[in-house]
C-alpha atoms as a PDB file:
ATOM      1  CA  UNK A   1      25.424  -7.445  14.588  1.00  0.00           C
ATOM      2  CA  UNK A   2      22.912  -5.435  12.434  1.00  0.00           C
ATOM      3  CA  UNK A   3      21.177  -4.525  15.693  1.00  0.00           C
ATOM      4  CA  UNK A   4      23.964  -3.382  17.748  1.00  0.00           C
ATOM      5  CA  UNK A   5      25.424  -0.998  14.434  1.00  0.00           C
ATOM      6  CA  UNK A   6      21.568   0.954  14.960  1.00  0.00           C
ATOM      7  CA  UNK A   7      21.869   1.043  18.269  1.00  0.00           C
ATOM      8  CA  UNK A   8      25.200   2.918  18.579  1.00  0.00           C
ATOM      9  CA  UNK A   9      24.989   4.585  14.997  1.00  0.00           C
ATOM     10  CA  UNK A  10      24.113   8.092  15.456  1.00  0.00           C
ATOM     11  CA  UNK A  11      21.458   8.508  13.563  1.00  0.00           C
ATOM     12  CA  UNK A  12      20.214   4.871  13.288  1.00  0.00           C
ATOM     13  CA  UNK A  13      19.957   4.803  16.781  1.00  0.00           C
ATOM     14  CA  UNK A  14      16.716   7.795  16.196  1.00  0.00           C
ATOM     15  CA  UNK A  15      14.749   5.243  14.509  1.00  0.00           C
ATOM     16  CA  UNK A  16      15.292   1.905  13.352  1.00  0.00           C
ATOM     17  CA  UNK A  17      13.372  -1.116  11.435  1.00  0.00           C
ATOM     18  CA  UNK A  18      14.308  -4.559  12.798  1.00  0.00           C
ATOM     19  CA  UNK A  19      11.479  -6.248  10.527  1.00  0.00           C
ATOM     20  CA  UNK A  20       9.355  -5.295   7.813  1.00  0.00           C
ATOM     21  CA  UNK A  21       6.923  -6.707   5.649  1.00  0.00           C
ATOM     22  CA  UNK A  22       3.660  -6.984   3.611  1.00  0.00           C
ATOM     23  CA  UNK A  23       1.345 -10.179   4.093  1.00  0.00           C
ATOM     24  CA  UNK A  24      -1.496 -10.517   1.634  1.00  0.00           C
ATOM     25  CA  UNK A  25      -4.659 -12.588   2.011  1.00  0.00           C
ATOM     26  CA  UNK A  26      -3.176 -13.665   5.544  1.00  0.00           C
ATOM     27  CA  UNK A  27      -5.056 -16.548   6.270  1.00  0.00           C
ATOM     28  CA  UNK A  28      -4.711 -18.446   9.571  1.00  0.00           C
ATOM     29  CA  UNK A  29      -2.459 -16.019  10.361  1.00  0.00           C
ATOM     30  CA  UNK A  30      -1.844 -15.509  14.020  1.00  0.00           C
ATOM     31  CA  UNK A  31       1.306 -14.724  16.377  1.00  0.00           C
ATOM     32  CA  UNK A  32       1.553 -14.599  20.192  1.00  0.00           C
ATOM     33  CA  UNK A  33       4.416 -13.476  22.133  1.00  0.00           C
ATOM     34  CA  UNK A  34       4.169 -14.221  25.816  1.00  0.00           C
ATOM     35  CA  UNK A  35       7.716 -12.697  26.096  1.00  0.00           C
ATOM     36  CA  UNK A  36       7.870  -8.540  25.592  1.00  0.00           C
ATOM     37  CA  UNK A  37      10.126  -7.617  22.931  1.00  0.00           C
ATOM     38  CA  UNK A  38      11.953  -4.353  22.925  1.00  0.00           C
ATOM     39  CA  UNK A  39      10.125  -2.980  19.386  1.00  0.00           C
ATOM     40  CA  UNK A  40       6.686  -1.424  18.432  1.00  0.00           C
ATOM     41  CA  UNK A  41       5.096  -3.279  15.972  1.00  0.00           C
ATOM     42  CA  UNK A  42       2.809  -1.305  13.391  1.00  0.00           C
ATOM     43  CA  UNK A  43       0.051  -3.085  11.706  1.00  0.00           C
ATOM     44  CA  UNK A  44      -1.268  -1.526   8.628  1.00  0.00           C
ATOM     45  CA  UNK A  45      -4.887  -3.333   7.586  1.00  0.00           C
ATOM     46  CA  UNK A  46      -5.939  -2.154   4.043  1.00  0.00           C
ATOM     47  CA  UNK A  47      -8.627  -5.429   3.346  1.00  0.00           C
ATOM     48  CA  UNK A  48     -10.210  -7.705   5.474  1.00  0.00           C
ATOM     49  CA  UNK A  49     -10.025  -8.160   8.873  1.00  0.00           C
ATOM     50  CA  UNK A  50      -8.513  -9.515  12.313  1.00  0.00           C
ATOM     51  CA  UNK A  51      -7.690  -8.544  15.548  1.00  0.00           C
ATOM     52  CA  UNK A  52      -5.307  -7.997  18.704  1.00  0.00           C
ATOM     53  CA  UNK A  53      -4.628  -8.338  22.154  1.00  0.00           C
ATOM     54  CA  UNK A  54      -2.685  -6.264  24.268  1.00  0.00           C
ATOM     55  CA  UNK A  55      -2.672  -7.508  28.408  1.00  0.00           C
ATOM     56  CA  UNK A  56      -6.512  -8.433  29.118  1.00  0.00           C
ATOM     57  CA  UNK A  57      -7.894  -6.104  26.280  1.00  0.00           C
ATOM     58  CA  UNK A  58      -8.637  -6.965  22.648  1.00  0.00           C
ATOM     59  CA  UNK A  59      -9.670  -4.996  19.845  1.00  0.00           C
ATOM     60  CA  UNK A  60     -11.289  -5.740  16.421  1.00  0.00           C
ATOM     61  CA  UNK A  61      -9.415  -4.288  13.180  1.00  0.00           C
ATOM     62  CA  UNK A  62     -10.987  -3.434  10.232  1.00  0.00           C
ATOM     63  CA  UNK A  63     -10.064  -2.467   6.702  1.00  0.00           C
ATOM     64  CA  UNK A  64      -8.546   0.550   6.307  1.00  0.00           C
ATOM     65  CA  UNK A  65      -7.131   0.908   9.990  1.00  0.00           C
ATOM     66  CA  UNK A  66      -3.843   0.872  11.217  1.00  0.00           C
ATOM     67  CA  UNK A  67      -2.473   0.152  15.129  1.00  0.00           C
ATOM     68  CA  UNK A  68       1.051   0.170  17.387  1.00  0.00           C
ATOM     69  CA  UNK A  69       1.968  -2.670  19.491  1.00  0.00           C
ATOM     70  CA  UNK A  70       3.703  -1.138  22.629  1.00  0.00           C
ATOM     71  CA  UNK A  71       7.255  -2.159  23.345  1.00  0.00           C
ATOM     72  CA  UNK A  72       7.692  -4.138  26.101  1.00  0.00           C
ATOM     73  CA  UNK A  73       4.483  -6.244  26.593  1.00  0.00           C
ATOM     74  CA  UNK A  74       2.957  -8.985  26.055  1.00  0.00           C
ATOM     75  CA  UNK A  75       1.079  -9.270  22.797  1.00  0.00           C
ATOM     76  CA  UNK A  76      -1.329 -11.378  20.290  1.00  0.00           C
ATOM     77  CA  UNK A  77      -2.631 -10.440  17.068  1.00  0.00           C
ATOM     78  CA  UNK A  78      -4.116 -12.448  14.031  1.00  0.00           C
ATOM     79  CA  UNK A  79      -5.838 -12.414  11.119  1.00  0.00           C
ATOM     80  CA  UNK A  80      -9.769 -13.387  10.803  1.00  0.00           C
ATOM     81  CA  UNK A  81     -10.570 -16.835   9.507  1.00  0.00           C
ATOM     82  CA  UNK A  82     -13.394 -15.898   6.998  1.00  0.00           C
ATOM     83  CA  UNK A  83     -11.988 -12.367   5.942  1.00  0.00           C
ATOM     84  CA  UNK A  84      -8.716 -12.719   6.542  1.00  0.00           C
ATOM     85  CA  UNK A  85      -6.736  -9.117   6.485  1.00  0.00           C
ATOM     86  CA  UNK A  86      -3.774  -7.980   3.963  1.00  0.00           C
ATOM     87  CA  UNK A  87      -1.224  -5.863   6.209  1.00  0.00           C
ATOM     88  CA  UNK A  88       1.733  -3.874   5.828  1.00  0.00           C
ATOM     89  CA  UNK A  89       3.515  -4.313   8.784  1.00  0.00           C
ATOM     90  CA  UNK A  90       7.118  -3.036  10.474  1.00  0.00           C
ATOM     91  CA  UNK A  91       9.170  -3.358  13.935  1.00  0.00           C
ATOM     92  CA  UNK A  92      10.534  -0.084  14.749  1.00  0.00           C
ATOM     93  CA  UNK A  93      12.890   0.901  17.712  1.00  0.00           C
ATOM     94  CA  UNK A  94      15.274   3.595  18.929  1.00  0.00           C
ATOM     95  CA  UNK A  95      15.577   7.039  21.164  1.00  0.00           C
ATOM     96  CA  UNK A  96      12.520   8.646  19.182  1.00  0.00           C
ATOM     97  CA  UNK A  97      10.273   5.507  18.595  1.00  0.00           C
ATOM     98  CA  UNK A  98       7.941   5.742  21.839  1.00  0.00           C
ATOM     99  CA  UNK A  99       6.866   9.287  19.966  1.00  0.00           C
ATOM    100  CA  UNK A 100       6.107   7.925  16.969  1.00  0.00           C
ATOM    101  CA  UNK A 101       4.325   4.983  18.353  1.00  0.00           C
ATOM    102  CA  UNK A 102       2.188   7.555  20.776  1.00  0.00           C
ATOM    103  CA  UNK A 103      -1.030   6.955  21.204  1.00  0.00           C
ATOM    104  CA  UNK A 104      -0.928   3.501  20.981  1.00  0.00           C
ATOM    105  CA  UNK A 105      -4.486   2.366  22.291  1.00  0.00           C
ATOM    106  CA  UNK A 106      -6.771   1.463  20.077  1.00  0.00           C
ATOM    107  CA  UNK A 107      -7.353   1.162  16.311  1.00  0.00           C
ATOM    108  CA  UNK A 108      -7.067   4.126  13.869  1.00  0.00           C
ATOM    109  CA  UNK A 109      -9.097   4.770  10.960  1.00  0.00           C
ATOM    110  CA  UNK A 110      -7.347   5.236   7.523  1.00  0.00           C
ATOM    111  CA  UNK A 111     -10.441   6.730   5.718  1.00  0.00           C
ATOM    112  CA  UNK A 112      -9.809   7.434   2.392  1.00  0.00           C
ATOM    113  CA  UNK A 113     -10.853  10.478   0.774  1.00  0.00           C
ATOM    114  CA  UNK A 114      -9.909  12.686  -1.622  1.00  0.00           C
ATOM    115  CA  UNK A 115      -6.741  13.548   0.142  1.00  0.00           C
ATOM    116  CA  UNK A 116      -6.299  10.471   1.933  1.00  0.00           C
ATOM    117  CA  UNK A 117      -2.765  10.072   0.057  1.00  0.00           C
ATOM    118  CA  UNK A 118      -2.252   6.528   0.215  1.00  0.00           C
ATOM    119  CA  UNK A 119      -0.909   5.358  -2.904  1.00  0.00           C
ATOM    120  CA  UNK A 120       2.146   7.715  -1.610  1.00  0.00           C
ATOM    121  CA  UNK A 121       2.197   6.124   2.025  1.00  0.00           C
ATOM    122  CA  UNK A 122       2.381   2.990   0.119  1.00  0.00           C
ATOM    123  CA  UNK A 123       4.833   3.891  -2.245  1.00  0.00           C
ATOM    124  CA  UNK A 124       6.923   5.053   0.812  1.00  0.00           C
ATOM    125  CA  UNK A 125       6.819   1.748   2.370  1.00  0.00           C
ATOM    126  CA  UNK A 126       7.956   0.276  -0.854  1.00  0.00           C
ATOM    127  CA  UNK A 127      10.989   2.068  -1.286  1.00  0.00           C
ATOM    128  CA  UNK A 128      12.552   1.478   2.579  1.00  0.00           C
ATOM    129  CA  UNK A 129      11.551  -2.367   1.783  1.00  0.00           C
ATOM    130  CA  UNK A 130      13.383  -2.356  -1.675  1.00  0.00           C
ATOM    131  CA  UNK A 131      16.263  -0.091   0.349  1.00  0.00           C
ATOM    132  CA  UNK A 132      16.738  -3.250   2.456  1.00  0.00           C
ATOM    133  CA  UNK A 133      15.850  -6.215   0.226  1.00  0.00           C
ATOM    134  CA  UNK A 134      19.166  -4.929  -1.252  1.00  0.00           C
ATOM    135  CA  UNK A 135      21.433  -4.984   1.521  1.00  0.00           C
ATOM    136  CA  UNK A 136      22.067  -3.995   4.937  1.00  0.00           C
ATOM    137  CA  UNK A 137      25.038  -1.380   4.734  1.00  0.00           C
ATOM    138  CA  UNK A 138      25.257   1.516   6.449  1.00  0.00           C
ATOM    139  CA  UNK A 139      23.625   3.665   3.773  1.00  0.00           C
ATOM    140  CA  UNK A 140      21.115   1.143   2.971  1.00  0.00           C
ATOM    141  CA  UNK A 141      20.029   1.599   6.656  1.00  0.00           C
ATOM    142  CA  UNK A 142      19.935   4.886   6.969  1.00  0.00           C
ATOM    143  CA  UNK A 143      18.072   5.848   4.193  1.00  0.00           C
ATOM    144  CA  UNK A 144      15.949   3.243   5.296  1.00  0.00           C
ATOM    145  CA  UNK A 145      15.750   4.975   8.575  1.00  0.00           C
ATOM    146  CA  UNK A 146      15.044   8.042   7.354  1.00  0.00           C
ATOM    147  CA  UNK A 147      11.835   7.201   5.398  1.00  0.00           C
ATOM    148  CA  UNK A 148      10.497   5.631   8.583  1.00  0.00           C
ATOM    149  CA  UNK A 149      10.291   8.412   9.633  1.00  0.00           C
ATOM    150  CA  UNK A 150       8.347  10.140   6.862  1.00  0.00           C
ATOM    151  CA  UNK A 151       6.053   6.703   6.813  1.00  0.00           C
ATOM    152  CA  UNK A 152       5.559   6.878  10.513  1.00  0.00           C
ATOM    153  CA  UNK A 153       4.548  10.898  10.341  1.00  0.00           C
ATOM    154  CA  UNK A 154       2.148  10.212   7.687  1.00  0.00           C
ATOM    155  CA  UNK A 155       0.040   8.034  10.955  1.00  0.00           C
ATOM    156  CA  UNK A 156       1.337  10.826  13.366  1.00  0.00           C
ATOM    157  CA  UNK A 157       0.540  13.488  11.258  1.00  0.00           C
ATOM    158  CA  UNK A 158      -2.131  12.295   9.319  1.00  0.00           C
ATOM    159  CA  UNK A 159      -4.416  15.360   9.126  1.00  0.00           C
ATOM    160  CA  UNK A 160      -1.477  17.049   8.302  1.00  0.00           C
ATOM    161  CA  UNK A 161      -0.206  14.608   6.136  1.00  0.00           C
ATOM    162  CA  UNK A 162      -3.398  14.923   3.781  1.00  0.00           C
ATOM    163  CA  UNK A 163      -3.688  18.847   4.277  1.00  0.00           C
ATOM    164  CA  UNK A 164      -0.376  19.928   3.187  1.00  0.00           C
ATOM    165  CA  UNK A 165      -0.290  17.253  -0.643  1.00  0.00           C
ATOM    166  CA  UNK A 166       1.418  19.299  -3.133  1.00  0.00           C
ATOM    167  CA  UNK A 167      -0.759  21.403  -5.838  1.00  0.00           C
ATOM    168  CA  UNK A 168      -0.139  18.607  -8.645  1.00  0.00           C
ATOM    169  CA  UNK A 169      -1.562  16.172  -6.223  1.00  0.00           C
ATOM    170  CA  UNK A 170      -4.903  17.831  -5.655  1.00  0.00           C
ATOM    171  CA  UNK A 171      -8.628  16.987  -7.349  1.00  0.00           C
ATOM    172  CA  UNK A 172     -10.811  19.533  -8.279  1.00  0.00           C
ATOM    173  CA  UNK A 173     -13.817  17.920  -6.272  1.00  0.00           C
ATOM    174  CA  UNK A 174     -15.996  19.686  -8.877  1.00  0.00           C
ATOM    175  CA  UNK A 175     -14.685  17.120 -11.715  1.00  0.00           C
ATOM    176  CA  UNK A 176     -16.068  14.324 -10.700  1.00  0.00           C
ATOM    177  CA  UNK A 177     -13.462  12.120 -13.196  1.00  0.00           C
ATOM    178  CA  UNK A 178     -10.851  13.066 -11.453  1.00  0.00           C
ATOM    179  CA  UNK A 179     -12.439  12.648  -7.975  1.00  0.00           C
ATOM    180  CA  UNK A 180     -13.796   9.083  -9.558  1.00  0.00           C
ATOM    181  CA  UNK A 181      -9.597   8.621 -11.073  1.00  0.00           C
ATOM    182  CA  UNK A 182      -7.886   9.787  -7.910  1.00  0.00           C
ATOM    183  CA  UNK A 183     -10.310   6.860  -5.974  1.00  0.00           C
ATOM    184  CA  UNK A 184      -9.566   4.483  -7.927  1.00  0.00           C
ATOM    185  CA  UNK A 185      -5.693   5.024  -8.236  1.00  0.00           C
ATOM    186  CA  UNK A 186      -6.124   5.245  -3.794  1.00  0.00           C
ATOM    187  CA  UNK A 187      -7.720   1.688  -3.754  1.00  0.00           C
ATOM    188  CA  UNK A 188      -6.011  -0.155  -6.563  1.00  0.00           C
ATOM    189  CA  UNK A 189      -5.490  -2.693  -3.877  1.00  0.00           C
ATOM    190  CA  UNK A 190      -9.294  -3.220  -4.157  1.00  0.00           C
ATOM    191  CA  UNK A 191     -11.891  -5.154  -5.754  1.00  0.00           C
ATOM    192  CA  UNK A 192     -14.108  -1.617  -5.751  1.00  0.00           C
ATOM    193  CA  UNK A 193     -17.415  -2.598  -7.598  1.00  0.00           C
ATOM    194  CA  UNK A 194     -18.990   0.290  -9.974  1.00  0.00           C
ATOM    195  CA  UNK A 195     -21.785   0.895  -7.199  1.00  0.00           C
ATOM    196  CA  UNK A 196     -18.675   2.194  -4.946  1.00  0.00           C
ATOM    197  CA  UNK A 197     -17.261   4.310  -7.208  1.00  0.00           C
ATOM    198  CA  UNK A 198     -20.558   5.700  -7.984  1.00  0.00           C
ATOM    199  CA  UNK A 199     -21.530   6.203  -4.665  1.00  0.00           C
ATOM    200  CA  UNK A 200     -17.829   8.451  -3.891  1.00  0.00           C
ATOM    201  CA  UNK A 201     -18.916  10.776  -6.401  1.00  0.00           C
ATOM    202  CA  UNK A 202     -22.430  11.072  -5.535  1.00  0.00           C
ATOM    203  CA  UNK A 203     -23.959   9.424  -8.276  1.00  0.00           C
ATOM    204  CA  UNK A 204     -26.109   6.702  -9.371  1.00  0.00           C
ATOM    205  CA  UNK A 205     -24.329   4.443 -11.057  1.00  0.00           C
ATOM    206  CA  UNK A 206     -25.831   4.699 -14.308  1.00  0.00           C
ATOM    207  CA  UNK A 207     -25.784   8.035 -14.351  1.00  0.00           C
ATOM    208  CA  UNK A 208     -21.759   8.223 -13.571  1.00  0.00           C
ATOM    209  CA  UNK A 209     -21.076   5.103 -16.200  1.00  0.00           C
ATOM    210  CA  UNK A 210     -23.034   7.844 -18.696  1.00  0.00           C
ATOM    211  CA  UNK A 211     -21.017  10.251 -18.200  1.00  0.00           C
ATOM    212  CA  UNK A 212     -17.725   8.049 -17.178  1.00  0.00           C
ATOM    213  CA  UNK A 213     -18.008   6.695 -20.574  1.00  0.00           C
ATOM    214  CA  UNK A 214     -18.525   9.876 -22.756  1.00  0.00           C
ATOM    215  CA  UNK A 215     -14.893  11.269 -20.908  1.00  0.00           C
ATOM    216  CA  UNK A 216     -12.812   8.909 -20.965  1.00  0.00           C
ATOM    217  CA  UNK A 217     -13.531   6.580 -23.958  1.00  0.00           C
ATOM    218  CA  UNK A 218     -13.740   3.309 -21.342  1.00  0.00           C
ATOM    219  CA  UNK A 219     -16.325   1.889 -19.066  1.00  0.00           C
ATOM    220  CA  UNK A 220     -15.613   2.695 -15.674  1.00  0.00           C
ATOM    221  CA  UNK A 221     -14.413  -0.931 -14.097  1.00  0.00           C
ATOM    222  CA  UNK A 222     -12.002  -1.120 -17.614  1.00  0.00           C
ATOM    223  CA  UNK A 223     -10.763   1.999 -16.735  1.00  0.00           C
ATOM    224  CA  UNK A 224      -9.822   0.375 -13.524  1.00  0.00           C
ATOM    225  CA  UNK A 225      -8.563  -2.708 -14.749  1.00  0.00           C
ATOM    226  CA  UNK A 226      -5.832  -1.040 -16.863  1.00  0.00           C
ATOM    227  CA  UNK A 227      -5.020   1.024 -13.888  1.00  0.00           C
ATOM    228  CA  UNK A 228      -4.536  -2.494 -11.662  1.00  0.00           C
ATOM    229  CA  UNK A 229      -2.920  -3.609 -15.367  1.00  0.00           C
ATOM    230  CA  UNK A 230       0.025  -0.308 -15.399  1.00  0.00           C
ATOM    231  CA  UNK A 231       0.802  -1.026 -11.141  1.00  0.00           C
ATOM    232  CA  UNK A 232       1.188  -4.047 -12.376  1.00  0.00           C
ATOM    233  CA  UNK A 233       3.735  -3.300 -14.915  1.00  0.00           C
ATOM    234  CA  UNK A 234       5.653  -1.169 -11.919  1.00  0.00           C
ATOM    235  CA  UNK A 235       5.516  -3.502 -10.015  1.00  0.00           C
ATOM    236  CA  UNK A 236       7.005  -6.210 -12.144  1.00  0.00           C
ATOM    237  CA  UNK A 237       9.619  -3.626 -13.409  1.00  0.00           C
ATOM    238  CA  UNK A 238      10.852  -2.596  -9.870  1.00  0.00           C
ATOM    239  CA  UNK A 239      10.532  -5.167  -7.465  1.00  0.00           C
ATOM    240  CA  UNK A 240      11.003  -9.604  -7.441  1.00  0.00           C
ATOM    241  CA  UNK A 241       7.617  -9.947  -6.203  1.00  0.00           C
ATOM    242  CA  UNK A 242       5.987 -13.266  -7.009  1.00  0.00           C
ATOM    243  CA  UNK A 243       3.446 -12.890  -9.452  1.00  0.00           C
ATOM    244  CA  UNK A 244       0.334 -14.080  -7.037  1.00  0.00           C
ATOM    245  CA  UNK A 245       1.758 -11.360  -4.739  1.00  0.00           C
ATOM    246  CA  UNK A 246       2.029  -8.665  -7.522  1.00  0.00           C
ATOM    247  CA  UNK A 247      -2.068  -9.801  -7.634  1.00  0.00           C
ATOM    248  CA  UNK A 248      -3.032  -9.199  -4.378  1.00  0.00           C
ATOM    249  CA  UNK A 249      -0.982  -5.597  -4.730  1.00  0.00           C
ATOM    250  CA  UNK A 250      -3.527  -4.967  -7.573  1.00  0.00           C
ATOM    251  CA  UNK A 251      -6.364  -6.139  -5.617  1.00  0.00           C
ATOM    252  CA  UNK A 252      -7.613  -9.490  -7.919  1.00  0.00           C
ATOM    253  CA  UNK A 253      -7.407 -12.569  -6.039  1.00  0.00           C
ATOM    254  CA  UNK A 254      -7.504 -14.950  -9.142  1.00  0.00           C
ATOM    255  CA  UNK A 255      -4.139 -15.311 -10.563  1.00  0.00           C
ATOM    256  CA  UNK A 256      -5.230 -17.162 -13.803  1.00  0.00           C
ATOM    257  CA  UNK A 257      -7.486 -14.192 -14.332  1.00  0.00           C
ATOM    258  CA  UNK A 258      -4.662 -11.547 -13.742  1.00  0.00           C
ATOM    259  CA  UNK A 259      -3.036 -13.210 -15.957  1.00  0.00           C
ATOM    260  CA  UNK A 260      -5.616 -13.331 -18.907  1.00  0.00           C
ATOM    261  CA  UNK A 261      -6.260  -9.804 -17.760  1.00  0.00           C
ATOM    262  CA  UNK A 262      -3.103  -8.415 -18.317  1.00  0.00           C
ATOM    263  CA  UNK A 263      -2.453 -10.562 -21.233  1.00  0.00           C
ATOM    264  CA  UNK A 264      -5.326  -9.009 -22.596  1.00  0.00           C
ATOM    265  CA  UNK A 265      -3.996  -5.399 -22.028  1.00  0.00           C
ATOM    266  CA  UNK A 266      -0.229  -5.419 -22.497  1.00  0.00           C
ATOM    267  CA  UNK A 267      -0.505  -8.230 -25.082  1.00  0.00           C
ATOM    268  CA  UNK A 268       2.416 -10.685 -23.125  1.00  0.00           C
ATOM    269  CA  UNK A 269       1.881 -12.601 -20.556  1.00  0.00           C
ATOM    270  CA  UNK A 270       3.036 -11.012 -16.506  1.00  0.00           C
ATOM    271  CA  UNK A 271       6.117 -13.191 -17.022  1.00  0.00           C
ATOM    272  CA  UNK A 272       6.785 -12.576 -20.318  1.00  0.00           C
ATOM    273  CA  UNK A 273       6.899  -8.905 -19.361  1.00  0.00           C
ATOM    274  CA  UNK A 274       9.058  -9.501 -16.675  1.00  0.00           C
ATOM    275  CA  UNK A 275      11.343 -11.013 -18.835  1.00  0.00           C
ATOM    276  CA  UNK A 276      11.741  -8.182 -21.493  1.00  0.00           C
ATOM    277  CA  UNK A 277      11.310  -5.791 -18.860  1.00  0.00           C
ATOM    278  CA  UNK A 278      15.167  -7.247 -17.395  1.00  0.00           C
ATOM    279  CA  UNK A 279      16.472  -7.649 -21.246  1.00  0.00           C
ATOM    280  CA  UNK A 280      15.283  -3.975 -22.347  1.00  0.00           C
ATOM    281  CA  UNK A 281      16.717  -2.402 -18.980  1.00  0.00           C
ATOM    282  CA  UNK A 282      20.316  -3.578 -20.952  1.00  0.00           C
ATOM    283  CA  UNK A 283      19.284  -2.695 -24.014  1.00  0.00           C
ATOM    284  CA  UNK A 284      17.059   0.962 -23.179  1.00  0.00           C
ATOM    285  CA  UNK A 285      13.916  -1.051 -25.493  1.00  0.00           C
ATOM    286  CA  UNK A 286      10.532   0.635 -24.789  1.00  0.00           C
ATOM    287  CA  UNK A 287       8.067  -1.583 -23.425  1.00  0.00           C
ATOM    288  CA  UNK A 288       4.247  -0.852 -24.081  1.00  0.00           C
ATOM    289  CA  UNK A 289       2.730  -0.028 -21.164  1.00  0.00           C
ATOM    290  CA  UNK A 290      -0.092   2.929 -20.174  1.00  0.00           C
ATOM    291  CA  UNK A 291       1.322   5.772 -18.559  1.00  0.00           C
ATOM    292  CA  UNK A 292       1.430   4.406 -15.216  1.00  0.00           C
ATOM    293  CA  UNK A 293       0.803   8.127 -13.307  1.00  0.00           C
ATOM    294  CA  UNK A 294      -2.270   8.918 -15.721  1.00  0.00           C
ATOM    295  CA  UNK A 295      -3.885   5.371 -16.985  1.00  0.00           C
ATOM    296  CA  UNK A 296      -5.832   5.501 -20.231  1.00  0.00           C
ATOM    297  CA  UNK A 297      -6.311   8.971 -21.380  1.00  0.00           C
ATOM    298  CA  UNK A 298      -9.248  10.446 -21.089  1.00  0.00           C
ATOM    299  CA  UNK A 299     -11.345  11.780 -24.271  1.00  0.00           C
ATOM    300  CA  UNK A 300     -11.061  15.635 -25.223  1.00  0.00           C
ATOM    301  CA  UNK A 301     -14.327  17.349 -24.332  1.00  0.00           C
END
């Protein structure tokens, strides 16, 4: 029924989603369809690792790449047993799809940078799977529609994507807090270890901890922590996310130590938050929580 509404809907029938989703920690996971199906599948890989088949080829994905399933063929794809991958992933058809799903061969690098803009990709994909977690009516799906294809330009497009970010959005590479900030905010889905920050700045990483530390007040993986810590927050605010997934959207594995972690920080327990995060929404109650766009502020000069 859904289907046949985007089909014949005039703008719906552009661009559609017929499935969407995000799969953390995937392991074992693997899907083959010997039948063609009449979508493009997207695969978005932002941690570990897997691969796919397309007729008699096969390709390796890595983190931080991203590939198209053509319509209309037969298809395989799974995750890798010892590093299994953490995807975004969506089914996308309609009159402009083939476009947006052109080229298709191959997997492309996401490489982040300092414009690699992927906390707002993300946050894109978010809001057309919170658009349809809430319903299916014919607003719901054309909104939905229409952030596909913002989401699907930012692949397209993606030099383009990271040329044109607005002024607000831009790091002075000379300030290497901010360069070292804006990374970290870009791979909160990450476990990134002190040597890799370092190393993204171009320093050793005693030398950046030195001078990390005299900034901001905090240690440099702390720093990060509370970052993980305030997307937390978000995400228990906006979305009904399990807590073990709200984890692996922070990048920490261990849910006993999210837990202790955020404890630690906020002061309640991820649940407990959740819980006066619902009552204060009726109430307009303040809950502590960093400044989700900025993190622990940084020491004057």
């Amino acid at each position: 029924m859904i289907k046949e509404i985007e089909q014949k809907d005039p703008v719906l029938s552009q661009l559609y989603i017929t499935d969407i989703g995000y799969y953390p920690h995937a392991a074992y996971h693997y899907r083959e369809r010997t039948e063609p199906i009449d979508q493009y599948v997207l695969i978005y890989c932002i941690k570990g690792s897997g691969l796919y088949r397309v007729g008699s080829h096969s390709w390796q994905v890595k983190e931080n790449q991203y590939f198209i399933l053509p319509a209309g063929q037969p298809h395989a794809y799974g995750s890798d047993s010892e590093d299994p991958w953490t995807i975004y992933w969506v089914h996308f058809s309609g009159k402009m799809a083939p476009y947006y799903a052109s080229p298709s061969e191959g997997p492309k690098d996401i490489t982040p940078t300092l414009d690699s803009r992927i906390t707002s990709r993300n946050e894109i994909f978010e809001d057309i799977f919170l658009a349809l977690s809430d319903g299916y009516s014919i607003d719901n799906l054309r909104y939905s529609s229409s952030l596909l294809f913002g989401y699907l330009s930012t692949f397209r497009y993606l030099h383009l994507y990271r040329k044109y970010r607005q002024p607000i959005d831009r790091v002075e590479t000379n300030d290497i807090i901010k360069v070292a900030i804006n990374y970290m905010n870009e791979n909160i889905e990450k476990p990134l270890s002190l040597k890799e920050i370092s190393e993204f700045t171009g320093y050793s990483p005693s030398r950046f901890s030195a001078i990390f530390k005299s900034r901001t007040g905090h240690s440099t993986l702390n720093y990060f922590n509370q970052l993980k810590v305030n997307k937390a927050c978000e995400l228990l605010e906006t979305t009904n996310m399990k807590i073990n997934q709200i984890c692996s959207k922070v990048g920490i594995d261990d849910n006993y130590y999210f837990s202790r972690l955020f404890t630690k920080v906020v002061g309640i327990s991820p649940k407990q938050y959740r819980k006066k995060s619902i009552s204060s929404s009726s109430t307009d109650d303040e809950i502590d929580c960093q400044d989700r766009d900025q993190g622990p502020k940084p020491q004057p000069d």
